[in-house]
C-alpha atoms as a PDB file:
ATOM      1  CA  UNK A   1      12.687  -4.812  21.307  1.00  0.00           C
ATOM      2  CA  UNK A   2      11.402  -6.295  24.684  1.00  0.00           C
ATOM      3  CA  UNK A   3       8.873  -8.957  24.301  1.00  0.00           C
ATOM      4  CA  UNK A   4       7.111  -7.770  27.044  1.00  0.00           C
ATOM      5  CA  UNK A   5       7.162  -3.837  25.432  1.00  0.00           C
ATOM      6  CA  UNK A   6       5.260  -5.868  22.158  1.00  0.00           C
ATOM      7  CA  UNK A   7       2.969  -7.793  24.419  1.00  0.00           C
ATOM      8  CA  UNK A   8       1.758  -4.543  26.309  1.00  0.00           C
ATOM      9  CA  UNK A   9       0.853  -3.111  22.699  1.00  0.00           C
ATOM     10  CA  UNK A  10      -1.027  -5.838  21.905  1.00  0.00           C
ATOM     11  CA  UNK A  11      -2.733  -6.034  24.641  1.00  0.00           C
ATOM     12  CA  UNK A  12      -3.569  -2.636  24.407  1.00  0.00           C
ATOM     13  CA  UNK A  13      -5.117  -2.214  20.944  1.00  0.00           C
ATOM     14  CA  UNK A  14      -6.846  -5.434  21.317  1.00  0.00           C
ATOM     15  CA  UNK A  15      -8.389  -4.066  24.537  1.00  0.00           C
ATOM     16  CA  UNK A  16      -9.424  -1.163  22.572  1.00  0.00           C
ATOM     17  CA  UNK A  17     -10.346  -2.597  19.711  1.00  0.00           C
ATOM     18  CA  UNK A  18     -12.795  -5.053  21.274  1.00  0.00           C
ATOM     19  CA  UNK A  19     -14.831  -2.184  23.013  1.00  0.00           C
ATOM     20  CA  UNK A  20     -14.682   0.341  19.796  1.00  0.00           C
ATOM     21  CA  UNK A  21     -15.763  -2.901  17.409  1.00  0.00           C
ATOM     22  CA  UNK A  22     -19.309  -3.503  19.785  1.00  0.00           C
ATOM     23  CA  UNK A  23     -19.932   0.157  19.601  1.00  0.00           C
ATOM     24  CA  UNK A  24     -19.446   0.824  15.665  1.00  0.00           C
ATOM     25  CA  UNK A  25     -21.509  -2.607  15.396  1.00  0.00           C
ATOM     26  CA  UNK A  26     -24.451  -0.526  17.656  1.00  0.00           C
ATOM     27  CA  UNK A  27     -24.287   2.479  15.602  1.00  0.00           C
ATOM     28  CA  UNK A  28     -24.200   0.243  12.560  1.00  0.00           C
ATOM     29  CA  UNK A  29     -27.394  -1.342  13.104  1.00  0.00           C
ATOM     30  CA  UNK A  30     -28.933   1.968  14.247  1.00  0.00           C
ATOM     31  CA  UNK A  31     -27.907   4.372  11.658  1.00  0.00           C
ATOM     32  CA  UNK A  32     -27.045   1.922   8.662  1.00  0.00           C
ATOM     33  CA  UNK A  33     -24.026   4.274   7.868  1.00  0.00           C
ATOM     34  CA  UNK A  34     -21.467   2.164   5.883  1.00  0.00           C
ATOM     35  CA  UNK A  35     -18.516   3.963   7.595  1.00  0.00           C
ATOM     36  CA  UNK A  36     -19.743   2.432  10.541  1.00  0.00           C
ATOM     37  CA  UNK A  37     -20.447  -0.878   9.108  1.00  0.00           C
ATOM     38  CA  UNK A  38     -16.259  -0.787   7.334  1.00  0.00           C
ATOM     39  CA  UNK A  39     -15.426   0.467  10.622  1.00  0.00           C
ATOM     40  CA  UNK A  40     -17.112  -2.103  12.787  1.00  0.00           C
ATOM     41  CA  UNK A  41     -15.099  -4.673  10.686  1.00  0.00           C
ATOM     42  CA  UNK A  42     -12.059  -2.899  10.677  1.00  0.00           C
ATOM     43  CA  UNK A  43     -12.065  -3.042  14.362  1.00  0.00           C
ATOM     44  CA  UNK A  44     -12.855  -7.198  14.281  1.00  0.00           C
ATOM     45  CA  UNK A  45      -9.942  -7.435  11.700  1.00  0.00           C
ATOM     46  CA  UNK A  46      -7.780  -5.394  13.967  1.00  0.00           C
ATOM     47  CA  UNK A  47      -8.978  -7.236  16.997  1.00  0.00           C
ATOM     48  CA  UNK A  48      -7.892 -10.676  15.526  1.00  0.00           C
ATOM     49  CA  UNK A  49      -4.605  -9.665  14.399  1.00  0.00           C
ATOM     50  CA  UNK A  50      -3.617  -8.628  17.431  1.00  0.00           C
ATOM     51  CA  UNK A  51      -4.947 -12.267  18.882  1.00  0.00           C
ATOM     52  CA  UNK A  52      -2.805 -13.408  15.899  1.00  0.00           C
ATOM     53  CA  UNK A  53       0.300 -11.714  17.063  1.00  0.00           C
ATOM     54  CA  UNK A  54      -0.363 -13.134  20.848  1.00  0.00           C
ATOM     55  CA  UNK A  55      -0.323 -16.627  19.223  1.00  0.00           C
ATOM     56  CA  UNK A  56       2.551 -16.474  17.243  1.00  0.00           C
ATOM     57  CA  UNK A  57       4.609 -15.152  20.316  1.00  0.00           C
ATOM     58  CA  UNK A  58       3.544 -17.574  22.310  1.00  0.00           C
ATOM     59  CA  UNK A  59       4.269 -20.561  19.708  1.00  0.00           C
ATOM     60  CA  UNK A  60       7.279 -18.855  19.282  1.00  0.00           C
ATOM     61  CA  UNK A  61       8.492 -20.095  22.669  1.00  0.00           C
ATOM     62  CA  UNK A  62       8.382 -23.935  21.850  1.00  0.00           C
ATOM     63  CA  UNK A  63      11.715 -25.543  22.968  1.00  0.00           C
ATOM     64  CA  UNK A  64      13.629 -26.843  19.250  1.00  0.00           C
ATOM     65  CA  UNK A  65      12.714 -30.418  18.503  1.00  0.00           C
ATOM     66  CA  UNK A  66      14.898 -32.688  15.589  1.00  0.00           C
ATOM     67  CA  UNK A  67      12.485 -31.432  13.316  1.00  0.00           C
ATOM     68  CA  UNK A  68      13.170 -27.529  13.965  1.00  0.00           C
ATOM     69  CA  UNK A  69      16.292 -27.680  15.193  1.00  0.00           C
ATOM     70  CA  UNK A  70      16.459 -23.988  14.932  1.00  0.00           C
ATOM     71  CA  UNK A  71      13.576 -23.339  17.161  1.00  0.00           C
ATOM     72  CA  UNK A  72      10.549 -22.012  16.230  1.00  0.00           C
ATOM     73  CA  UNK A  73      11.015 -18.387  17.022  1.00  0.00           C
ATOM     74  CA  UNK A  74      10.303 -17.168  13.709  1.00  0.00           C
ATOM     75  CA  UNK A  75       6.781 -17.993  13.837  1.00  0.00           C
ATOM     76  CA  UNK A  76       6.402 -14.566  15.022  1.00  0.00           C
ATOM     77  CA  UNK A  77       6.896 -13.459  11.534  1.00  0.00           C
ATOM     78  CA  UNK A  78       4.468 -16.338  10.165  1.00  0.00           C
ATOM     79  CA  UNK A  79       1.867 -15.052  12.152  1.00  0.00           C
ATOM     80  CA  UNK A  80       2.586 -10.742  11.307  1.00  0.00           C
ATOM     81  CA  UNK A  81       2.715 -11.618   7.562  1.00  0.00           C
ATOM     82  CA  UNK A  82      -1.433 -13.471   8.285  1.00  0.00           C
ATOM     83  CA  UNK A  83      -2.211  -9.915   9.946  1.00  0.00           C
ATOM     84  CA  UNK A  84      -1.143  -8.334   6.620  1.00  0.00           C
ATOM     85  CA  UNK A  85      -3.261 -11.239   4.995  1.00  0.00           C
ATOM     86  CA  UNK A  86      -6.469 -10.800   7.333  1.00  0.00           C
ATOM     87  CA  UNK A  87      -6.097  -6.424   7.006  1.00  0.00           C
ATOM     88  CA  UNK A  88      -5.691  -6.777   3.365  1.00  0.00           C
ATOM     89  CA  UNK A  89      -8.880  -9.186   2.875  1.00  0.00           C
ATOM     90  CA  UNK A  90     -11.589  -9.048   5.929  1.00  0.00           C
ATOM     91  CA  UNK A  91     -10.197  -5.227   6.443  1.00  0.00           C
ATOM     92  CA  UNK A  92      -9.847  -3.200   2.751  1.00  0.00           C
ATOM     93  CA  UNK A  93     -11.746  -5.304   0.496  1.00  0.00           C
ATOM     94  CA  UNK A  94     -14.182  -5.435   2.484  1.00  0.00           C
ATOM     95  CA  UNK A  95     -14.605  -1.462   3.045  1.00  0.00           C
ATOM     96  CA  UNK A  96     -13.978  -1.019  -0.515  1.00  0.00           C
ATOM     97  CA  UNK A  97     -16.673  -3.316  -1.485  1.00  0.00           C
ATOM     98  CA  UNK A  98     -19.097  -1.169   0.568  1.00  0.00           C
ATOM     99  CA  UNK A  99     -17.757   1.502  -0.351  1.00  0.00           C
ATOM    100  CA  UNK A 100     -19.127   0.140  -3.786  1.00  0.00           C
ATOM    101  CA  UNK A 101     -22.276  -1.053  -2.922  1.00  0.00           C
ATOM    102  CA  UNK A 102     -22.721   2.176  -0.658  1.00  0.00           C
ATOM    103  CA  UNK A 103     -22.469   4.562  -3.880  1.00  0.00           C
ATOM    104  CA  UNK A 104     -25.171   2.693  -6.297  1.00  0.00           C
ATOM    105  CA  UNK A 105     -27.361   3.104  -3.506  1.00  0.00           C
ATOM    106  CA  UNK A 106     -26.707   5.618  -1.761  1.00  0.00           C
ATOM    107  CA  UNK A 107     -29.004   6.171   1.678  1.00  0.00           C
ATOM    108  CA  UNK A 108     -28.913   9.219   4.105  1.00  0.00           C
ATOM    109  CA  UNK A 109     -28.565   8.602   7.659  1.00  0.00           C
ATOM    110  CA  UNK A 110     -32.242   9.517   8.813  1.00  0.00           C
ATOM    111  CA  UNK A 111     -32.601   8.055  12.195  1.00  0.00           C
ATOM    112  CA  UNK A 112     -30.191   8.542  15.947  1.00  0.00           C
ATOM    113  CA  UNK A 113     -28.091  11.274  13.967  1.00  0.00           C
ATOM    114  CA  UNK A 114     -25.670  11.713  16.814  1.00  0.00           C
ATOM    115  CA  UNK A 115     -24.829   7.914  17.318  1.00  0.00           C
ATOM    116  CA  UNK A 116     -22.185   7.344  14.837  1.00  0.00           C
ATOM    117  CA  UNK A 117     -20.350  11.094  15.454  1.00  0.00           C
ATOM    118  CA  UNK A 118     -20.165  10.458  19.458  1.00  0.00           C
ATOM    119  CA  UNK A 119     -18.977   6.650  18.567  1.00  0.00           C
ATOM    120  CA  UNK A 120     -16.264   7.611  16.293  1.00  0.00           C
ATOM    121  CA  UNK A 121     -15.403  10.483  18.694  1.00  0.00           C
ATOM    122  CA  UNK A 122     -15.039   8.499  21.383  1.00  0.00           C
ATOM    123  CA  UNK A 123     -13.142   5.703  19.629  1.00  0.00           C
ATOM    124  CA  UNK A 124     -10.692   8.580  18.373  1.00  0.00           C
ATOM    125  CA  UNK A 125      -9.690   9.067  21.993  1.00  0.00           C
ATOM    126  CA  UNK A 126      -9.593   5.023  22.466  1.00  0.00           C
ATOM    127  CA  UNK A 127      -6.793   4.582  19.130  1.00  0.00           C
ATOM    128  CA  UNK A 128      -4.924   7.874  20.400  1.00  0.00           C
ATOM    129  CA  UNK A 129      -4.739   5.903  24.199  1.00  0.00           C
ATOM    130  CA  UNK A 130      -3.824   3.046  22.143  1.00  0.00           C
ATOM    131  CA  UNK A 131      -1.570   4.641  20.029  1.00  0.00           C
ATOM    132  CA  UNK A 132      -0.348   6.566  22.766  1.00  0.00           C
ATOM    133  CA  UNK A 133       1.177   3.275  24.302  1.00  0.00           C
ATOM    134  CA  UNK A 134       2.110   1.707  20.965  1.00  0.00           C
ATOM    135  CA  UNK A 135       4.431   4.619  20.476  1.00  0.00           C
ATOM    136  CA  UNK A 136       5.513   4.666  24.144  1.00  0.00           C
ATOM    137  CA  UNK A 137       6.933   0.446  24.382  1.00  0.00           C
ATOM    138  CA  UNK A 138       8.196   1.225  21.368  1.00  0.00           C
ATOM    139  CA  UNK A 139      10.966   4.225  21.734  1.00  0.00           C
ATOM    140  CA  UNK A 140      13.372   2.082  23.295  1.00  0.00           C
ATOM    141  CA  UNK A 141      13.966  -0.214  20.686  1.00  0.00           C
ATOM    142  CA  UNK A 142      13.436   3.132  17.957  1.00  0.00           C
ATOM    143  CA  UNK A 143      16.633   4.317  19.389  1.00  0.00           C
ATOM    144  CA  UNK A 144      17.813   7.710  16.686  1.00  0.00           C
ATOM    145  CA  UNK A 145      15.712   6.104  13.726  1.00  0.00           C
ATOM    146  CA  UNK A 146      12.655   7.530  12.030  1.00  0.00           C
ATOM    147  CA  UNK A 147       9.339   6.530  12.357  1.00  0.00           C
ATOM    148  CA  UNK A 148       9.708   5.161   8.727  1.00  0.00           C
ATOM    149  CA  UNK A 149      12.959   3.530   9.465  1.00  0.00           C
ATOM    150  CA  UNK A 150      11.732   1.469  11.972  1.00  0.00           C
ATOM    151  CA  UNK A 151       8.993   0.082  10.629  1.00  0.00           C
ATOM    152  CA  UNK A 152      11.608  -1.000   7.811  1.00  0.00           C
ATOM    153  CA  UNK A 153      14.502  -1.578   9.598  1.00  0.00           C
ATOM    154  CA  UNK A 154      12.801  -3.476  12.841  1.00  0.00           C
ATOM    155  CA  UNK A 155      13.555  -7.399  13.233  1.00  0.00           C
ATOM    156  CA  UNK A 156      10.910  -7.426  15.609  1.00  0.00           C
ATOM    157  CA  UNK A 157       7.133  -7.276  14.131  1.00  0.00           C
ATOM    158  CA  UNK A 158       4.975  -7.058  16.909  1.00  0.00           C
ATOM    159  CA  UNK A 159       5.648  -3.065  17.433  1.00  0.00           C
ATOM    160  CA  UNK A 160       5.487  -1.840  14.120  1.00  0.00           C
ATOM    161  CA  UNK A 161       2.428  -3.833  13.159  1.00  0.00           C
ATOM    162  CA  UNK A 162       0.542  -2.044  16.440  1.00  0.00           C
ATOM    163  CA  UNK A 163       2.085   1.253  15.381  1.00  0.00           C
ATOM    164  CA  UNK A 164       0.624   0.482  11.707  1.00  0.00           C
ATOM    165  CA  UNK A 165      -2.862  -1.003  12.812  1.00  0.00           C
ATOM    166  CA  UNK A 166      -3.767   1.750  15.465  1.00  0.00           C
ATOM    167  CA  UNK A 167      -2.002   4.823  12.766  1.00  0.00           C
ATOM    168  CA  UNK A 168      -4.321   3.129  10.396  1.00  0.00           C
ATOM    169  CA  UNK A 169      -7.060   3.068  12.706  1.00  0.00           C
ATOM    170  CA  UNK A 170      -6.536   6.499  13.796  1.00  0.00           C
ATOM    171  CA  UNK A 171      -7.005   8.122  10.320  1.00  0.00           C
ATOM    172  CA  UNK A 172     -10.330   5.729   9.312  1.00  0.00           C
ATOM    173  CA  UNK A 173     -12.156   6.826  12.247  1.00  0.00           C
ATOM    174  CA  UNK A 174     -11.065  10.333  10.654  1.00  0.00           C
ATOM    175  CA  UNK A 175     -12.029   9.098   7.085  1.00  0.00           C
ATOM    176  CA  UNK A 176     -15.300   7.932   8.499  1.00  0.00           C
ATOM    177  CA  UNK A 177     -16.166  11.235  10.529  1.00  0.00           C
ATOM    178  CA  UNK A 178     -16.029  13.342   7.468  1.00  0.00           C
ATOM    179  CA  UNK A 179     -18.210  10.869   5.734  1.00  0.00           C
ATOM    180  CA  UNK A 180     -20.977  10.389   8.550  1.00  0.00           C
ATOM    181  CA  UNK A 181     -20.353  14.492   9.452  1.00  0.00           C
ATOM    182  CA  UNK A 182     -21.135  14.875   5.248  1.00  0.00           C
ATOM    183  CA  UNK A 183     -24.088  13.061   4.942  1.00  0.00           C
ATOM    184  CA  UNK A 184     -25.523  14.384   7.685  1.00  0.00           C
ATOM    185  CA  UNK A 185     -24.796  18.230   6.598  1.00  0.00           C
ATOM    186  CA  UNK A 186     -25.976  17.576   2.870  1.00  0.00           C
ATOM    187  CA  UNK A 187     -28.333  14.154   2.861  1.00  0.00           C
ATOM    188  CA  UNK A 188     -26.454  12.921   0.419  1.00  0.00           C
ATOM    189  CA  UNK A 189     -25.267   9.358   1.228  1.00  0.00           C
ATOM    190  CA  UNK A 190     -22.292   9.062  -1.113  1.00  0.00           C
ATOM    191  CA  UNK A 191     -20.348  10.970   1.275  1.00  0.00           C
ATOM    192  CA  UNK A 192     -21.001   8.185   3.796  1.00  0.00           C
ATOM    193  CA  UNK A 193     -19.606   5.752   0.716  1.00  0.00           C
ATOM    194  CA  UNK A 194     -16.476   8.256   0.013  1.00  0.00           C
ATOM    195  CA  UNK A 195     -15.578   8.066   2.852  1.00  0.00           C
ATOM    196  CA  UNK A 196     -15.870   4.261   3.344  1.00  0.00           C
ATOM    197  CA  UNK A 197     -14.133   3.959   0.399  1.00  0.00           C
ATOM    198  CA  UNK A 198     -11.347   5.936   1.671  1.00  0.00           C
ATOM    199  CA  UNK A 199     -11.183   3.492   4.745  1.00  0.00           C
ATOM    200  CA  UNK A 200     -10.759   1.121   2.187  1.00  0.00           C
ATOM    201  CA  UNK A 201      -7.827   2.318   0.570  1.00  0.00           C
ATOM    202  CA  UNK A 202      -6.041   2.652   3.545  1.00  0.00           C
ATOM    203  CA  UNK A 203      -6.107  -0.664   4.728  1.00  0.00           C
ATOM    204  CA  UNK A 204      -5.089  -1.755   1.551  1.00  0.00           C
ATOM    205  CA  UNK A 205      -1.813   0.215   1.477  1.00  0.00           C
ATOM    206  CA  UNK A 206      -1.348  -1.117   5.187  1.00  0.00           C
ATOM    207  CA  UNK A 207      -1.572  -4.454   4.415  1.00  0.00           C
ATOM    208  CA  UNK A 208       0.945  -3.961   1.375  1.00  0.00           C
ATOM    209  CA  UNK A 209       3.376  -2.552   3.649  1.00  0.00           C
ATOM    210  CA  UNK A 210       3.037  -5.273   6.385  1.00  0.00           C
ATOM    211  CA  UNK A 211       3.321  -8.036   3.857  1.00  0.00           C
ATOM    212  CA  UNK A 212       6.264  -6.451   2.303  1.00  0.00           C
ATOM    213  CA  UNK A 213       8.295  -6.062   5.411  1.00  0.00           C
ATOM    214  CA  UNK A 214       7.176  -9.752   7.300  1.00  0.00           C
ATOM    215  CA  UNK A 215       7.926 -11.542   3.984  1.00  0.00           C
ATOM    216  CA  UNK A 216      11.302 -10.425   4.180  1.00  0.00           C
ATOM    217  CA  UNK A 217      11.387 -11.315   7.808  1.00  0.00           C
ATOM    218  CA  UNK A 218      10.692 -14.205   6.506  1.00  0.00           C
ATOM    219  CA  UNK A 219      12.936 -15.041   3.877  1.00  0.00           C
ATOM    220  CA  UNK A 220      15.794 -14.252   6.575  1.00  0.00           C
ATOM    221  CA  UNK A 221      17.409 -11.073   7.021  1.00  0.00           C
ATOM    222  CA  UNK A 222      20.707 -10.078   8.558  1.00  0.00           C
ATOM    223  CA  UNK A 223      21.728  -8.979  11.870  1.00  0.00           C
ATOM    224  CA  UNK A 224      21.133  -4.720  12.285  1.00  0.00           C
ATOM    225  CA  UNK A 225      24.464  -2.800  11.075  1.00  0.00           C
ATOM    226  CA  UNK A 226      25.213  -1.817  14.616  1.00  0.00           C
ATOM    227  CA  UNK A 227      24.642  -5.677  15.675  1.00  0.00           C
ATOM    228  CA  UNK A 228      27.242  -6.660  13.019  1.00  0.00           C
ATOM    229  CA  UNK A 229      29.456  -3.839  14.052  1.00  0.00           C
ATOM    230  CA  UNK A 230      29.347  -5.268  17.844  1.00  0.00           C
ATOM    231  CA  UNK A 231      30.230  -8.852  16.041  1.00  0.00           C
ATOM    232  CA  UNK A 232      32.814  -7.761  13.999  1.00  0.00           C
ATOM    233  CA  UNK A 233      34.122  -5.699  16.820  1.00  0.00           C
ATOM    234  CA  UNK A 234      34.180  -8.512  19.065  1.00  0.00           C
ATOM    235  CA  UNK A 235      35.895 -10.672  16.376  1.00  0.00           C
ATOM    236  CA  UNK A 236      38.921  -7.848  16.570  1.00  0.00           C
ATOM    237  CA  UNK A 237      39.148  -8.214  20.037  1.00  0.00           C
ATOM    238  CA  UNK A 238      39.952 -11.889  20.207  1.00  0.00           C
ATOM    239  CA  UNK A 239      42.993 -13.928  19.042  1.00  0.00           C
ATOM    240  CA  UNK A 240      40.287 -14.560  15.565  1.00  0.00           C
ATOM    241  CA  UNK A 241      41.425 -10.651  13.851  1.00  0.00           C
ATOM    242  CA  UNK A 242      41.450 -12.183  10.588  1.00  0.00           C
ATOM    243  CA  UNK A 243      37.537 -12.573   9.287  1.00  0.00           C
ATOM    244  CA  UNK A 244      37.544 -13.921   5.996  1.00  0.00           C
ATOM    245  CA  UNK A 245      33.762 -13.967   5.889  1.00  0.00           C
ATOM    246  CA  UNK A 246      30.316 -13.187   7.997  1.00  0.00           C
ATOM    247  CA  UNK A 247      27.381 -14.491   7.542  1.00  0.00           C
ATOM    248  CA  UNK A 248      24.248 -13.144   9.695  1.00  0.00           C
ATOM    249  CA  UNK A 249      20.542 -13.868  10.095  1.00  0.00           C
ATOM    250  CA  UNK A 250      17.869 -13.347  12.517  1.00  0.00           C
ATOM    251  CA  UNK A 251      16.162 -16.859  12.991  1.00  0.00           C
ATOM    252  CA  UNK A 252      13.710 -14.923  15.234  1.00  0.00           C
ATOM    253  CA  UNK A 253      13.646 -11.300  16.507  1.00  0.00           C
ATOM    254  CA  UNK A 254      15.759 -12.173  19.475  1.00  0.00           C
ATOM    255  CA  UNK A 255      17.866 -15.050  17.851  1.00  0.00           C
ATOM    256  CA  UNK A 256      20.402 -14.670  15.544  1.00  0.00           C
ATOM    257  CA  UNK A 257      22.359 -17.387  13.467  1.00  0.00           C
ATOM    258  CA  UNK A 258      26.510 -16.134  13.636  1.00  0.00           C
ATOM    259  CA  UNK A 259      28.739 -17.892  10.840  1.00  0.00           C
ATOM    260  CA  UNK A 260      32.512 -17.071   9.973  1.00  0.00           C
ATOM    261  CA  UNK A 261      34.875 -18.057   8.726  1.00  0.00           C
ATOM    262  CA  UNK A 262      38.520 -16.685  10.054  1.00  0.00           C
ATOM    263  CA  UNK A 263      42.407 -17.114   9.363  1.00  0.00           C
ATOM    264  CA  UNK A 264      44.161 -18.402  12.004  1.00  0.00           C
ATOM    265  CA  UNK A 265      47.748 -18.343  12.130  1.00  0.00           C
ATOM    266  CA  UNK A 266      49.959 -20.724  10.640  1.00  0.00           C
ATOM    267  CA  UNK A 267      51.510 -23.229  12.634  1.00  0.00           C
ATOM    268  CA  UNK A 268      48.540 -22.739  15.723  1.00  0.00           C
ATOM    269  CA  UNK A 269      47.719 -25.809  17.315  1.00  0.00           C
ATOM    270  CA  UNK A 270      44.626 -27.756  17.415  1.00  0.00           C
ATOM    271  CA  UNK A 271      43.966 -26.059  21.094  1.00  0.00           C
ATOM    272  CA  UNK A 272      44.979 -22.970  20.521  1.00  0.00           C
ATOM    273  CA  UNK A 273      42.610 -22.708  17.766  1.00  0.00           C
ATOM    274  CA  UNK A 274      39.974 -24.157  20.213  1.00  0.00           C
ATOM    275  CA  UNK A 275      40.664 -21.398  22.583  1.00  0.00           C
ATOM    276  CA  UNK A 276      40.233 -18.785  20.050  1.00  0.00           C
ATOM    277  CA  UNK A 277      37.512 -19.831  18.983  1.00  0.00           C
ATOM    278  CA  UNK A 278      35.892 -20.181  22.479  1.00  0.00           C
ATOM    279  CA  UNK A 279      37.029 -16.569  23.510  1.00  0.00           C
ATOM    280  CA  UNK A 280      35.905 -14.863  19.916  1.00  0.00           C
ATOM    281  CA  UNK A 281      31.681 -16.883  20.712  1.00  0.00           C
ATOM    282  CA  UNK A 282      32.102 -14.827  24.742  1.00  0.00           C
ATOM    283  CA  UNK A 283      32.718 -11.973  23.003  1.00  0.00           C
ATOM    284  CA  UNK A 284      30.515 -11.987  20.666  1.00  0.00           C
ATOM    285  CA  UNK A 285      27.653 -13.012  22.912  1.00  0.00           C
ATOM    286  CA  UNK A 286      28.481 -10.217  25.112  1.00  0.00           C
ATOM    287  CA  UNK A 287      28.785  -7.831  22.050  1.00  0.00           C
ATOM    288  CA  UNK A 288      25.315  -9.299  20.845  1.00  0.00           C
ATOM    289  CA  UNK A 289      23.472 -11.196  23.298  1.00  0.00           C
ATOM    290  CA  UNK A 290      20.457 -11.828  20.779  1.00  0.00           C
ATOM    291  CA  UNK A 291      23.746 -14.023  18.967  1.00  0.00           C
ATOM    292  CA  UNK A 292      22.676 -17.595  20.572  1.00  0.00           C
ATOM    293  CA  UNK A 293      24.008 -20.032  17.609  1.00  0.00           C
ATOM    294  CA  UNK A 294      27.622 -19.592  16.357  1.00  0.00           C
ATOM    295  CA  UNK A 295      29.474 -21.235  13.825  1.00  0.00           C
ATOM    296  CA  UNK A 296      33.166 -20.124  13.191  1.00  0.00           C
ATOM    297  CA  UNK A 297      35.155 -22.258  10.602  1.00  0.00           C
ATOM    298  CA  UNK A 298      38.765 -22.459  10.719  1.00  0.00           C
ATOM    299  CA  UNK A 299      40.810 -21.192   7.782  1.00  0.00           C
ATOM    300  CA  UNK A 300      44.540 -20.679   6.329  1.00  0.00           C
ATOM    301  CA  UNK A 301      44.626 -17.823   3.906  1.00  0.00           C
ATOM    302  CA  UNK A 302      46.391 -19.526   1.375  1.00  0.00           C
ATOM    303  CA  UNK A 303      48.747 -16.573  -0.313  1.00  0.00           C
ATOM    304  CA  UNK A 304      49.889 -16.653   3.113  1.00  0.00           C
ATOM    305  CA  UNK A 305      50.479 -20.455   4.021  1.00  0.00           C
ATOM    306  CA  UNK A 306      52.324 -21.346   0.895  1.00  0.00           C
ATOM    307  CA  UNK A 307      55.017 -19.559   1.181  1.00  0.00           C
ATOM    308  CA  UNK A 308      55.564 -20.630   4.841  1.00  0.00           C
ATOM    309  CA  UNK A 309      55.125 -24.261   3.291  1.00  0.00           C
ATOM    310  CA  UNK A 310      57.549 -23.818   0.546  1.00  0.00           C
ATOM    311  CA  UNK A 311      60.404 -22.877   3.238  1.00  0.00           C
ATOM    312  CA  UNK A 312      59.675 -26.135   5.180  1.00  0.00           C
ATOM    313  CA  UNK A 313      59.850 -28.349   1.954  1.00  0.00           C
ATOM    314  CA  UNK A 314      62.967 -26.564   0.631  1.00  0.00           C
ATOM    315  CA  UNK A 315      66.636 -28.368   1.246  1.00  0.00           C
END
């Protein structure tokens, strides 16, 4: 995934999301609906995440000191697994708690009737335009995988968090129509807290997937299979054919740590080592340019060198 792709995302569900919060806060205070109200926050929760993921790309960026020698580009997952903090808490609890509150008391909506349908109508066409764009940065980087699969699969979070939020977003502005459209149609304002409640739920089961995925983003994960096909491919191509081990992880979503070790052949001198070693890290880098720190360690397969030993030593 492009950096650029992610920041365009961002920028466009924060855009939206700053304009739909102020409106669901209006209708709010209006209409007291608490669809509105879960909504309203939903869109501040939203709108901080994505100031969250802006951040963390940005830190992300810091040259490596002797403290990090590594860099710091996986603080792009740090700050994706606090949007899957913030959604769980400021977003779901909080719906679900009015969702609570909502039902022993319930309240019809008695006063500017058509505010909260035209907002949430409105902000339906502002997540599909977000949406819209979310889905369009990030086909590239989708490639043949499923939706599912690349939320799972991606080493990049910025995308799939977007695609989450502004999905999420997409079907509680839904949730909270048929609530608001409900209590309108029968009085009765537990449909307003049903549907709040359903708002609720939905974040939660967001913010459970996003903390699932980052945290293992986090805990270091390995290059893709068709990254470590390029690597291994590249290893075949050089004088290094015999890979006794490969080790792989993504330091950052554009940054991944290479380490091998490989056989070389018996009796290869110190530079001819050196200059398979230098040829396999060209290939490799052309293979996978996202591979910027390499580490291949020099081997003898021993059922092979002893033998070639024993000769040597014999009379």
């Amino acid at each position: 995934m492009s950096t650029e792709g992610g920041t365009k995302a961002i920028v466009a569900a924060l855009a939206a999301n700053l304009g739909i919060g102020v409106t669901k806060f209006a209708a709010w205070a209006l209409t007291g609906a608490s669809s509105m109200l879960a909504e309203a926050i939903h869109s501040v929760a939203d709108s901080g995440n994505q100031v969250l993921l802006l951040v963390g790309g940005k830190r992300a960026k810091r040259v490596a000191t002797a403290d990090h020698p590594f860099g710091y580009a996986r603080a792009r997952y740090y700050y994706a697994f606090l949007v899957a903090v913030v959604l769980f808490t400021l977003g779901g609890l909080f719906a679900l708690y009015e969702a609570w509150h909502k039902w022993s008391h319930p309240e019809p909506i008695e006063s500017w009737q058509w505010v909260p349908v035209t907002v949430l109508v409105v902000a339906i066409a502002l997540e599909s335009a977000s949406l819209r764009t979310a889905v369009r940065e990030s086909r590239p980087a989708k490639g043949d995988l499923t939706w599912p699969q690349f939320i799972r699969r991606s080493r990049s979070p910025e995308l799939p968090v977007v695609l989450l939020e502004d999905t999420g977003a997409l079907a509680g502005l839904v949730f909270a129509l048929f609530g608001v459209s409900m209590t309108l149609v029968t009085g009765d304002g537990r449909w307003d807290a049903a549907g709040t409640a359903m708002i609720g739920l939905l974040l939660v089961v967001i913010a459970v997937v996003l903390a699932r995925e980052t945290s293992s983003l986090i805990m270091g994960e390995s290059a893709t299979s068709k990254d470590l096909a390029g690597i291994r491919g590249a290893f075949e191509a050089s004088g290094l054919t015999d890979v006794i081990h490969l080790r792989t992880m993504h330091l950052g979503p554009d940054d991944v740590l290479v380490a091998a070790k490989v056989a070389v052949r018996a009796g290869a001198t110190m530079g001819d080592v050196a200059a398979d070693i230098d040829d396999a890290e060209r290939r490799i880098r052309e293979a996978v340019p996202a591979a910027r720190l390499i580490f291949i360690e020099p081997d003898l397969r021993r059922a092979l060198a002893e033998p070639a030993a024993s000769k040597e030593n014999s009379p």
